[in-house]
Protein backbone atom coordinates (compact mmCIF):
# COMPACT_ATOMS: atom_id res chain seq x y z
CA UNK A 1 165.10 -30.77 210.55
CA UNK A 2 168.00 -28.21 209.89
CA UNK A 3 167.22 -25.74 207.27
CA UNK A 4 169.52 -23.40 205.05
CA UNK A 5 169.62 -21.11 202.24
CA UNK A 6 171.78 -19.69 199.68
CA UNK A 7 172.39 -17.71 196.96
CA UNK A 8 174.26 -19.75 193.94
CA UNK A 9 175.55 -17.10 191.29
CA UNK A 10 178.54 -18.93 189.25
CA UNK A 11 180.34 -15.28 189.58
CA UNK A 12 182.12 -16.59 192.69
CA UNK A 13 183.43 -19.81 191.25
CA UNK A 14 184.49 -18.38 187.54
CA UNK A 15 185.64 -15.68 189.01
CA UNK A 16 186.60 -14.59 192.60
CA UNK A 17 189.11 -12.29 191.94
CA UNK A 18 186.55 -9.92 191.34
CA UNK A 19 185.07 -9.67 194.66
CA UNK A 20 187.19 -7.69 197.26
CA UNK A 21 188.87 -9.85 199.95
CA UNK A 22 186.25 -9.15 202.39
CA UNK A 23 183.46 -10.00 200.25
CA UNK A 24 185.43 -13.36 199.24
CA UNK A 25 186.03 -14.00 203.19
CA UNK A 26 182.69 -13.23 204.40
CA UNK A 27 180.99 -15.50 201.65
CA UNK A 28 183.49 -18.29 202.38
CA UNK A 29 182.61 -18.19 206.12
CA UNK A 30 179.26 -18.59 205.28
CA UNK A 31 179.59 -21.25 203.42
CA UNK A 32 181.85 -22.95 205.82
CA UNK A 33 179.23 -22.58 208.88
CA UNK A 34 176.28 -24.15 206.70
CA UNK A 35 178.23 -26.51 205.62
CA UNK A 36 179.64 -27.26 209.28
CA UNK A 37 175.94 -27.41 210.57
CA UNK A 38 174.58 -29.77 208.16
CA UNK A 39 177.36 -32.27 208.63
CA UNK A 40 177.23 -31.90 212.33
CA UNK A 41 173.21 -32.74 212.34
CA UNK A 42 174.69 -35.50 210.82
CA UNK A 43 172.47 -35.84 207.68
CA UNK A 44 172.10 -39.02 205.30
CA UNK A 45 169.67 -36.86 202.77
CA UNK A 46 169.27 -33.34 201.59
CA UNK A 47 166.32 -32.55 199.73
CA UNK A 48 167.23 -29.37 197.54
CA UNK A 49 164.72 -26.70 196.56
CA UNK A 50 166.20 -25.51 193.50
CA UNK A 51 166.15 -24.14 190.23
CA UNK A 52 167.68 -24.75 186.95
CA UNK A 53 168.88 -22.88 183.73
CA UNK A 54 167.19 -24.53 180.77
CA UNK A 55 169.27 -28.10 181.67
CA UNK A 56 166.17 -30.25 182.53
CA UNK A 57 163.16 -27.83 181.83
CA UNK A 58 161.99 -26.43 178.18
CA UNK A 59 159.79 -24.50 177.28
CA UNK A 60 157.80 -27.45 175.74
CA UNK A 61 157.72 -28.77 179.01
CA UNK A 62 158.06 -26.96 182.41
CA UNK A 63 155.98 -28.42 185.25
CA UNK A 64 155.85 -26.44 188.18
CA UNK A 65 157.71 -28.86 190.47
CA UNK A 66 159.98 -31.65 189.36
CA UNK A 67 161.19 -34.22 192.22
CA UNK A 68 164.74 -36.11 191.15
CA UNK A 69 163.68 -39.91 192.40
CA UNK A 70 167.02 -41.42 190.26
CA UNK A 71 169.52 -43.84 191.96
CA UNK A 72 172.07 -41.46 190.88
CA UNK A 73 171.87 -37.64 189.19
CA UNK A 74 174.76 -36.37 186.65
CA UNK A 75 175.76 -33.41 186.52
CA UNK A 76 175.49 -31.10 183.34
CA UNK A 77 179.15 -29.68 182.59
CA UNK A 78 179.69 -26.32 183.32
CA UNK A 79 183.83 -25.42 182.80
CA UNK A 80 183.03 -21.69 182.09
CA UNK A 81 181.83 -21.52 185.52
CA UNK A 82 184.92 -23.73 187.04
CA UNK A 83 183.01 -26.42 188.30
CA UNK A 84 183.67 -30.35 188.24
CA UNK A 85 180.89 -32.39 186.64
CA UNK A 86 180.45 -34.09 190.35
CA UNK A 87 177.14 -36.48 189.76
CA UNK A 88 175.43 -36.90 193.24
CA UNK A 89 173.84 -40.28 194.66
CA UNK A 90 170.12 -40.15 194.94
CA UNK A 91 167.82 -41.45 197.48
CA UNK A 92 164.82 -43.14 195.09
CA UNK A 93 163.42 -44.36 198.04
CA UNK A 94 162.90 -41.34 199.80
CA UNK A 95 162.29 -39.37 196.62
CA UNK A 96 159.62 -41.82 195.93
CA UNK A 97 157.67 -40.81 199.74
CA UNK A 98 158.03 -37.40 198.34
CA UNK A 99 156.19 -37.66 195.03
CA UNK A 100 153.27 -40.32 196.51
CA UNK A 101 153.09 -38.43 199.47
CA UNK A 102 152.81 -35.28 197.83
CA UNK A 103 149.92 -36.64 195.37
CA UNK A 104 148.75 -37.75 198.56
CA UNK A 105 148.42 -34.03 199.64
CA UNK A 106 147.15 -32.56 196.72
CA UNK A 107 150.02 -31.72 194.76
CA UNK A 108 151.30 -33.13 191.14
CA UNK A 109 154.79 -32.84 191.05
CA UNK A 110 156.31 -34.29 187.82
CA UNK A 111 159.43 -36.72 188.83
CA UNK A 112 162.33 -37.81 186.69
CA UNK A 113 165.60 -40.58 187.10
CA UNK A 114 167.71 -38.51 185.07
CA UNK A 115 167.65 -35.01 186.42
CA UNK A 116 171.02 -33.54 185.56
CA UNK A 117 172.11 -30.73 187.79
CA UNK A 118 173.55 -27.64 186.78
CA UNK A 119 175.69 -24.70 188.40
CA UNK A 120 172.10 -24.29 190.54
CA UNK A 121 172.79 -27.47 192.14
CA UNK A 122 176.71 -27.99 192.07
CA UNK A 123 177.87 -24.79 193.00
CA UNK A 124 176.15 -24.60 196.97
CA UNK A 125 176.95 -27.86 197.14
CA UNK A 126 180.62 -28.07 196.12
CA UNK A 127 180.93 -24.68 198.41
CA UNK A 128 179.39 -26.45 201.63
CA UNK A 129 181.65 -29.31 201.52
CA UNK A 130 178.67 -31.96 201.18
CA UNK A 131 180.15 -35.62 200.82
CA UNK A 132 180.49 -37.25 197.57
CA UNK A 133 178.62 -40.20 198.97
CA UNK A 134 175.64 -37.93 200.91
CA UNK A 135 172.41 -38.48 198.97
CA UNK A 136 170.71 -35.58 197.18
CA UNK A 137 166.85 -35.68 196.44
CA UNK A 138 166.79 -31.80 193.78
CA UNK A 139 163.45 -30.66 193.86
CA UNK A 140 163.22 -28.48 191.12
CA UNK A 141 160.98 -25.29 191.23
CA UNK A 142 159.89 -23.84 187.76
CA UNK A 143 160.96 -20.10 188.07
CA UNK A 144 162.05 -19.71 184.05
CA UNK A 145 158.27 -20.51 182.02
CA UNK A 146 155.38 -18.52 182.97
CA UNK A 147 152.82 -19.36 184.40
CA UNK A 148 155.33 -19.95 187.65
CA UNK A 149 153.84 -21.98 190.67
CA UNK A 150 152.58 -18.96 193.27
CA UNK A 151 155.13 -18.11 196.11
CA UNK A 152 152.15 -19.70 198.58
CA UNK A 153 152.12 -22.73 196.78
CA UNK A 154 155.69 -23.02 197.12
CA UNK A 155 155.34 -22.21 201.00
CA UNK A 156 153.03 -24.99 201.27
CA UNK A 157 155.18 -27.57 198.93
CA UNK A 158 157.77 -27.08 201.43
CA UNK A 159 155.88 -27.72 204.01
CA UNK A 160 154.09 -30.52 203.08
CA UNK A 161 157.77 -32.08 202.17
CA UNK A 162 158.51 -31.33 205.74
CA UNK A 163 155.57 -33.50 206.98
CA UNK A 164 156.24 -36.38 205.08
CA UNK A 165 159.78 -36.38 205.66
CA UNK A 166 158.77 -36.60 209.28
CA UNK A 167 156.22 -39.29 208.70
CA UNK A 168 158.40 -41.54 206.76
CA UNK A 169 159.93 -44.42 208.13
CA UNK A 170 162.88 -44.61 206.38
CA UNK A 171 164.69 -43.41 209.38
CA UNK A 172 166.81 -41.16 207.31
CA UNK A 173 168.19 -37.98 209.17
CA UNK A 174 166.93 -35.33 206.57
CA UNK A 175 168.01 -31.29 206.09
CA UNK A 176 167.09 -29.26 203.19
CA UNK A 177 169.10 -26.76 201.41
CA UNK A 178 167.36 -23.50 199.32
CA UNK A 179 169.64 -22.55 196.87
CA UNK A 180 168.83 -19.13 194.11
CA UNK A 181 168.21 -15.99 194.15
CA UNK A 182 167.71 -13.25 195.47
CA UNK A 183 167.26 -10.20 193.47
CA UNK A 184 168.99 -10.58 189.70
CA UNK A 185 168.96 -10.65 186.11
CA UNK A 186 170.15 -13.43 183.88
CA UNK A 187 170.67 -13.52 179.96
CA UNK A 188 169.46 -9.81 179.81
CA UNK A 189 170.27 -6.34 180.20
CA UNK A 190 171.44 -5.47 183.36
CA UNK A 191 172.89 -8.11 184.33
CA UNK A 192 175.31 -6.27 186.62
CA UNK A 193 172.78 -5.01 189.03
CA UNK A 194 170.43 -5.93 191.65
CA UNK A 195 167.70 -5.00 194.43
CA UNK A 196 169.36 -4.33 197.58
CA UNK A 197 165.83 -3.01 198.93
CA UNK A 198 163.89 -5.57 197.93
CA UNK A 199 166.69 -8.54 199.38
CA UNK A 200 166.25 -6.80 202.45
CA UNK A 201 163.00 -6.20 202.76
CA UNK A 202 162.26 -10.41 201.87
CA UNK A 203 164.99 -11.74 204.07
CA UNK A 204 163.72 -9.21 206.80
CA UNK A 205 160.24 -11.23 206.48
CA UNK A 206 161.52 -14.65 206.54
CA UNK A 207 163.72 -13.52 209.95
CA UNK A 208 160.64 -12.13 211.13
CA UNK A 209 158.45 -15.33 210.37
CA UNK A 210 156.21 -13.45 208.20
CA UNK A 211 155.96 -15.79 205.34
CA UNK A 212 152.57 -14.14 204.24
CA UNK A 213 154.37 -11.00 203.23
CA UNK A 214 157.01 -12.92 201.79
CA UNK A 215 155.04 -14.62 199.21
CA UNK A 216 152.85 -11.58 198.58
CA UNK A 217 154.62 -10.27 195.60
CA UNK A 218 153.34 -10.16 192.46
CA UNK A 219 155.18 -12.15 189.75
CA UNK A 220 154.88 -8.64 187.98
CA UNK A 221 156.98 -7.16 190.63
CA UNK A 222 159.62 -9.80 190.67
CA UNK A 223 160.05 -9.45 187.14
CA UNK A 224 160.65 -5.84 186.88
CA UNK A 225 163.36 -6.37 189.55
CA UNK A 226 165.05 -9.25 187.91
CA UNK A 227 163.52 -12.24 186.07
CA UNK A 228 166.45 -13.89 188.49
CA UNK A 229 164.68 -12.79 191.32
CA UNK A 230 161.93 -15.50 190.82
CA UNK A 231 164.44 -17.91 192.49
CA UNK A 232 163.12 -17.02 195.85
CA UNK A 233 160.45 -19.16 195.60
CA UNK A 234 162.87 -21.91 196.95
CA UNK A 235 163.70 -19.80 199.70
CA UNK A 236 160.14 -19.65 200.48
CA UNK A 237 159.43 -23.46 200.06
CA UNK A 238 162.96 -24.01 202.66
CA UNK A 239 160.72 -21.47 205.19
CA UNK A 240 158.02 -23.61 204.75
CA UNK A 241 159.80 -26.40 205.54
CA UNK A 242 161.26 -25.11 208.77
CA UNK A 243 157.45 -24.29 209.84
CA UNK A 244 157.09 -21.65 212.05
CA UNK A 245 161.36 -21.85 212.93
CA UNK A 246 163.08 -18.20 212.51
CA UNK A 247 166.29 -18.48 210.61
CA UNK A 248 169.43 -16.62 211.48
CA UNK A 249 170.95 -14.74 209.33
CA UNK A 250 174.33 -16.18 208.39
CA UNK A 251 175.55 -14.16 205.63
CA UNK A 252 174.29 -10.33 204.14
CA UNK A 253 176.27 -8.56 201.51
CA UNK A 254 174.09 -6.03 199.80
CA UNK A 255 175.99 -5.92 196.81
CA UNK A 256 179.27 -7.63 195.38
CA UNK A 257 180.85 -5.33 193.06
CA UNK A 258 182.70 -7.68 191.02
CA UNK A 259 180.08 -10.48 191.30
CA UNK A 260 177.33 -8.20 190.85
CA UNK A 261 175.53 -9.70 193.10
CA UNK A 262 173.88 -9.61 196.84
CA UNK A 263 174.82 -12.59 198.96
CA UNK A 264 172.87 -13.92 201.31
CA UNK A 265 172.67 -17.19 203.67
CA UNK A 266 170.08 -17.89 206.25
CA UNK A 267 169.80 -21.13 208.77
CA UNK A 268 167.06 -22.25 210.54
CA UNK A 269 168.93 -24.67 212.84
CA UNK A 270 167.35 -28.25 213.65
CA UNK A 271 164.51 -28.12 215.99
């Protein structure tokens, strides 16, 4: 099962001018070579660890996973950002594995048939070049309401998608796709910075196949860095999926100025 991560920010859609050419270049590339691998694993269905900005979740209600199992998922519009309103195709029959198979293993994931995806969703997958007609099955991962679902248990979701992926007999060819982070602040002050360090020092674990130490910080941690920054748990639930697969580093920009933003890719390449 091929494997990738990226970072989202809408920075680089509303606005690329910002970036310097080789910032623009770089990130493009990157996108370009994820985007070649998945569609040369030739995949039917990409299950997407991802998170959302107050589109689908509320504070009235914020489960800590939520599995899209609809024939077809809109998109919410997003013109400040410059992106089309591209609704995906689903894959409810696949989706619906996930969700039994997950109760199956423990888990309660909430599921929906009208997930709408936001700039979260659209953006990675507009900038990969993924078919109109590929199927998407978004899981989302709460990282807005506290309490969030641990960075373990988001290891071991990922995981345990992995399995039943692998079980099912669907026959679909299957990749998944992290999308978030990594360090950042949204709808607060500072805004314009990040954690170099601390996007180094996780994407240096997940090379290194240490996914203990990167799910050992504390939530208080992540927020004093960036309540943004709480988007890595779908990085770790993508290195949980790609078991105990290394990724390569695709893409590593410290910071954007411009974007104000690190960008970073990763691929753990089908086994």
């Amino acid at each position: 099962m091929l494997v990738a991560a990226t970072v989202h920010f809408p920075y680089m859609t509303a606005w690329p001018e910002r970036a310097s050419a080789g910032h623009r270049a770089a990130t493009e590339a990157g996108f370009r070579r994820l985007g070649q691998a998945i569609a040369d694993a030739g995949i039917d269905t990409l299950v997407v660890f991802t998170s959302e900005h107050i589109v689908n979740l509320q504070p009235r209600m914020a489960p800590p996973f939520v599995v899209g199992v609809g024939e077809r998922h809109a998109a919410f519009p997003e013109p400040q950002f410059k992106l089309a309103p591209q609704a995906r195709p689903g894959d409810p029959a696949l989706a619906q594995e996930i969700v039994s198979g997950l109760y199956a293993r423990g888990f309660d994931p909430a599921h929906s048939i009208e997930l709408r995806l936001d700039h979260g969703t659209t953006l990675p997958l507009a900038q990969l070049g993924i078919a109109p007609d590929a199927a998407v099955i978004p899981v989302i991962i709460n990282s807005l309401f506290a309490p969030l679902p641990p960075l373990a248990r988001c290891r071991a979701l990922g995981g345990a998608v992995a399995d039943i992926v692998g079980r099912s007999a669907l026959g679909r060819r299957v990749g998944v796709l992290a999308t978030g982070g990594l360090s950042h602040i949204v709808g607060a002050p500072g805004m314009e910075r990040n954690d170099p360090d601390f996007d180094a020092d996780f994407v240096q674990a997940l090379v290194a196949g240490e996914l203990e130490r990167a799910c050992a910080y504390p939530d208080a941690m992540l927020d004093r860095i960036g309540n943004g920054t709480h988007e890595i748990r779908n990085w770790v639930a993508a290195a949980g999926a790609a078991q105990a697969r290394r990724p390569t580093v695709v893409t590593s920009i410290a910071y954007a100025p411009g974007w104000d933003s690190g960008v970073h890719q990763l691929l753990w390449e089908a086994a």
